[in-house]
C-alpha atoms as a PDB file:
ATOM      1  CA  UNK A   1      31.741  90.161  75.002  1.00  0.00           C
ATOM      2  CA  UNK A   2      35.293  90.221  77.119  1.00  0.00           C
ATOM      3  CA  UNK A   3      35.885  92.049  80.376  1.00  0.00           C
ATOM      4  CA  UNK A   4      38.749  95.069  79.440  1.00  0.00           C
ATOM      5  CA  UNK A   5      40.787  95.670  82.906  1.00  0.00           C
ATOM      6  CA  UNK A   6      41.566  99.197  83.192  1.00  0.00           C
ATOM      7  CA  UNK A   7      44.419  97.948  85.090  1.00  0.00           C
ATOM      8  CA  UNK A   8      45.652  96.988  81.545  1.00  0.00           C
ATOM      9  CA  UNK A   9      44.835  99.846  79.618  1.00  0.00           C
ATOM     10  CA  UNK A  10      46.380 102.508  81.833  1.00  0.00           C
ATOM     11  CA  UNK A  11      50.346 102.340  81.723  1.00  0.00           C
ATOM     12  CA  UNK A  12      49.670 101.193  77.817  1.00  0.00           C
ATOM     13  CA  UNK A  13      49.069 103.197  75.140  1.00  0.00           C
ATOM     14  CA  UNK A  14      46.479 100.899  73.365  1.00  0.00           C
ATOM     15  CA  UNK A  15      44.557 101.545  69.693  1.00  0.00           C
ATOM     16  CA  UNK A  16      40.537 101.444  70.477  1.00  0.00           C
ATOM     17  CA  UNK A  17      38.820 101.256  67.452  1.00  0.00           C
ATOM     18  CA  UNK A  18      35.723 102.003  68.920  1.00  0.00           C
ATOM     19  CA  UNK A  19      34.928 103.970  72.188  1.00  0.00           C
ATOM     20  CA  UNK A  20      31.524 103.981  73.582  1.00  0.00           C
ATOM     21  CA  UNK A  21      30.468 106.112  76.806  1.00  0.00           C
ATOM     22  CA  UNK A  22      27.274 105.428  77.886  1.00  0.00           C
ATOM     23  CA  UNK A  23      25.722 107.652  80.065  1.00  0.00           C
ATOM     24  CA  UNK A  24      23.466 107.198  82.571  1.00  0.00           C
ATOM     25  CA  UNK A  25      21.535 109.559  85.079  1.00  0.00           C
ATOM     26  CA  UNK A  26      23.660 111.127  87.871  1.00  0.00           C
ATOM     27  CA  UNK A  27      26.843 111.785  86.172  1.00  0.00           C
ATOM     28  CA  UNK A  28      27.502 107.867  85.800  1.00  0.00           C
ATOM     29  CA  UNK A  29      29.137 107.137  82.404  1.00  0.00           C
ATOM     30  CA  UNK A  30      30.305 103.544  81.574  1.00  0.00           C
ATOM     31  CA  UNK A  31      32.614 102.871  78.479  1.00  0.00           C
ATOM     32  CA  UNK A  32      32.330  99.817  76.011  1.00  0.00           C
ATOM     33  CA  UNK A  33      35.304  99.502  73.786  1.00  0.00           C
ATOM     34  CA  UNK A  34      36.165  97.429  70.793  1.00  0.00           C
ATOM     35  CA  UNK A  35      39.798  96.631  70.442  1.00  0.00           C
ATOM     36  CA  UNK A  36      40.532  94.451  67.055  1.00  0.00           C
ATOM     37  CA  UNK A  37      37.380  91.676  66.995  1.00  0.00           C
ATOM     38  CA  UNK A  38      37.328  91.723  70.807  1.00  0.00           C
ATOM     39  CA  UNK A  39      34.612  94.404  72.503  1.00  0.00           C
ATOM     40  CA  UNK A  40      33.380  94.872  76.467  1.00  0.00           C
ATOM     41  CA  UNK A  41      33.435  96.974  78.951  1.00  0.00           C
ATOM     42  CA  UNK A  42      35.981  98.651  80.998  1.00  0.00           C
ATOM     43  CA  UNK A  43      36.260  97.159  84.224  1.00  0.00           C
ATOM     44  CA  UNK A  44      37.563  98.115  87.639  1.00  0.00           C
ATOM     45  CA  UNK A  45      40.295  96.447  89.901  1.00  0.00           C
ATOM     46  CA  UNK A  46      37.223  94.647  92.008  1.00  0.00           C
ATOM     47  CA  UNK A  47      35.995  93.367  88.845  1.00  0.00           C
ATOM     48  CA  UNK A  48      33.120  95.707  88.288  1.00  0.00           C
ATOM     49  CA  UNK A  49      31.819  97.897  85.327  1.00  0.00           C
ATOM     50  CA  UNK A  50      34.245 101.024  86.234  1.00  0.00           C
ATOM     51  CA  UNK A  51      32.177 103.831  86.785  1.00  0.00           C
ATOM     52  CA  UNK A  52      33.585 107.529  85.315  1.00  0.00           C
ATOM     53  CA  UNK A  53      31.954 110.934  87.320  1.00  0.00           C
ATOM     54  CA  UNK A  54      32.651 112.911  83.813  1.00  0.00           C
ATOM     55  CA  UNK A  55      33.622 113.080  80.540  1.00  0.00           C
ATOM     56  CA  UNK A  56      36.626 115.251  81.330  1.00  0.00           C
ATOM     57  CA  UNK A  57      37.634 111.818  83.447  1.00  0.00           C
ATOM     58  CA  UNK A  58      36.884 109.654  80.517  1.00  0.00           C
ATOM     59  CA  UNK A  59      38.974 111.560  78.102  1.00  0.00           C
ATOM     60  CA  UNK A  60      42.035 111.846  80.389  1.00  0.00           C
ATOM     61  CA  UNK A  61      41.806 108.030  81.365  1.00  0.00           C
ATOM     62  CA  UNK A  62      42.039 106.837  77.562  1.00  0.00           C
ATOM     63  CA  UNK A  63      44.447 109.999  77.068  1.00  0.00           C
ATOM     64  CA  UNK A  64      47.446 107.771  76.393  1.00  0.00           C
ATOM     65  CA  UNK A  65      45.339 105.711  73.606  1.00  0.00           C
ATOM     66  CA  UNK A  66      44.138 106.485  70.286  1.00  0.00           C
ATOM     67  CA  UNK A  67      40.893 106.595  69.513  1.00  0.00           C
ATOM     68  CA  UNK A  68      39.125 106.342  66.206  1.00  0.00           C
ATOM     69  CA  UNK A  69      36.106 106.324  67.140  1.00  0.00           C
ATOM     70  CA  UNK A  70      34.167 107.393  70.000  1.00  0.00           C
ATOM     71  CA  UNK A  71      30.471 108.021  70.628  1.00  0.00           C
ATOM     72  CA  UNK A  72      28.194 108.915  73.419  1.00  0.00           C
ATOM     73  CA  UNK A  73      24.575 106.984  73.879  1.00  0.00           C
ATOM     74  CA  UNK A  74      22.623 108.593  76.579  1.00  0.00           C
ATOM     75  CA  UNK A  75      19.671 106.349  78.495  1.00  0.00           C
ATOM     76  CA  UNK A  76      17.060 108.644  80.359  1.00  0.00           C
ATOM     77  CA  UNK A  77      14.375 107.091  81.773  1.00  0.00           C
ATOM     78  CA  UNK A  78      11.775 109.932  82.029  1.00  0.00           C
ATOM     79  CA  UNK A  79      10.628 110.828  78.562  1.00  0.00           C
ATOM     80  CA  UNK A  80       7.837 107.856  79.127  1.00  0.00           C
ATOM     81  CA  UNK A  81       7.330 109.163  82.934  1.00  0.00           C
ATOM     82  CA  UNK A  82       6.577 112.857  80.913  1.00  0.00           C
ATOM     83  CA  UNK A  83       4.151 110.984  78.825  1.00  0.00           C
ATOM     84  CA  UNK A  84       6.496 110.852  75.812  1.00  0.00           C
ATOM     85  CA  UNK A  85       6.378 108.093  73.613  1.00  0.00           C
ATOM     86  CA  UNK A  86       8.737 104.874  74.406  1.00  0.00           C
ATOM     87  CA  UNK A  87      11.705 104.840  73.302  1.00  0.00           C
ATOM     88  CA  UNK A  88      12.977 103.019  70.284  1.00  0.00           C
ATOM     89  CA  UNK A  89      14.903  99.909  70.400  1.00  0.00           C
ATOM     90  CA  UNK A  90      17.867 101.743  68.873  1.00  0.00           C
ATOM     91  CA  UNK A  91      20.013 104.396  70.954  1.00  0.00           C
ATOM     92  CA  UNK A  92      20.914 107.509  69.107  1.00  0.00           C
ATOM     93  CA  UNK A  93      24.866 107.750  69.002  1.00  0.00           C
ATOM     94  CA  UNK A  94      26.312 111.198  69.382  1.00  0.00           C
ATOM     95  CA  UNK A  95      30.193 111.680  68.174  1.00  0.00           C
ATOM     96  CA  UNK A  96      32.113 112.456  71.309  1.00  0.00           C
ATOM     97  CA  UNK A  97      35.280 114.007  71.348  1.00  0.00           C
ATOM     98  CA  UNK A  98      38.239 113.008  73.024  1.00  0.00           C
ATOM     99  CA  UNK A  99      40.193 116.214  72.933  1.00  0.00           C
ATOM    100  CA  UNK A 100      41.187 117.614  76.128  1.00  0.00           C
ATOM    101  CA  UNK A 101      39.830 120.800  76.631  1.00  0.00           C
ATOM    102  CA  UNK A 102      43.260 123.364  76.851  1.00  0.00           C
END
């Protein structure tokens, strides 16, 4: 797994083959891309996983890119604090779209 700089994807107008946001509670999505035979995650200018606040951010930060894929894998922690079952090993992938709303 590589590091992808957003610092590099944003002024070019790159082909993801695969776009994953993951989404986590609080409005904190991440994004896991795989360019080619290289895939990571999208990292900030101090070198950390770069947090997005929505997916309306998301979709207008990869904007400039196409996209042929792109998914959405939610983690929620309380289904097993509700007395749910666990969780299986295996997130559930959602398509997402990357469409800009008009």
């Amino acid at each position: 797994m590589i590091k992808f700089p957003y610092t590099n994807i944003e002024h070019a107008a790159w082909e993801i083959d695969y776009l994953e946001v993951q989404s986590y509670e609080m409005n904190v999505y991440l994004v896991y891309l795989t360019v080619g035979d290289k895939s990571g995650m999208v990292y900030d200018k101090l070198d950390k996983p770069m947090r997005f606040f929505s997916t309306g951010h998301i979709r207008e930060a990869f904007a400039h890119c196409t996209v042929k894929t792109a998914v959405m894998k939610h983690d929620s922690p309380y289904d097993e604090m509700i007395g749910n079952p666990p969780k299986s090993a295996e997130q559930m992938a959602l398509p997402f779209s990357m469409a800009l709303p008009y």
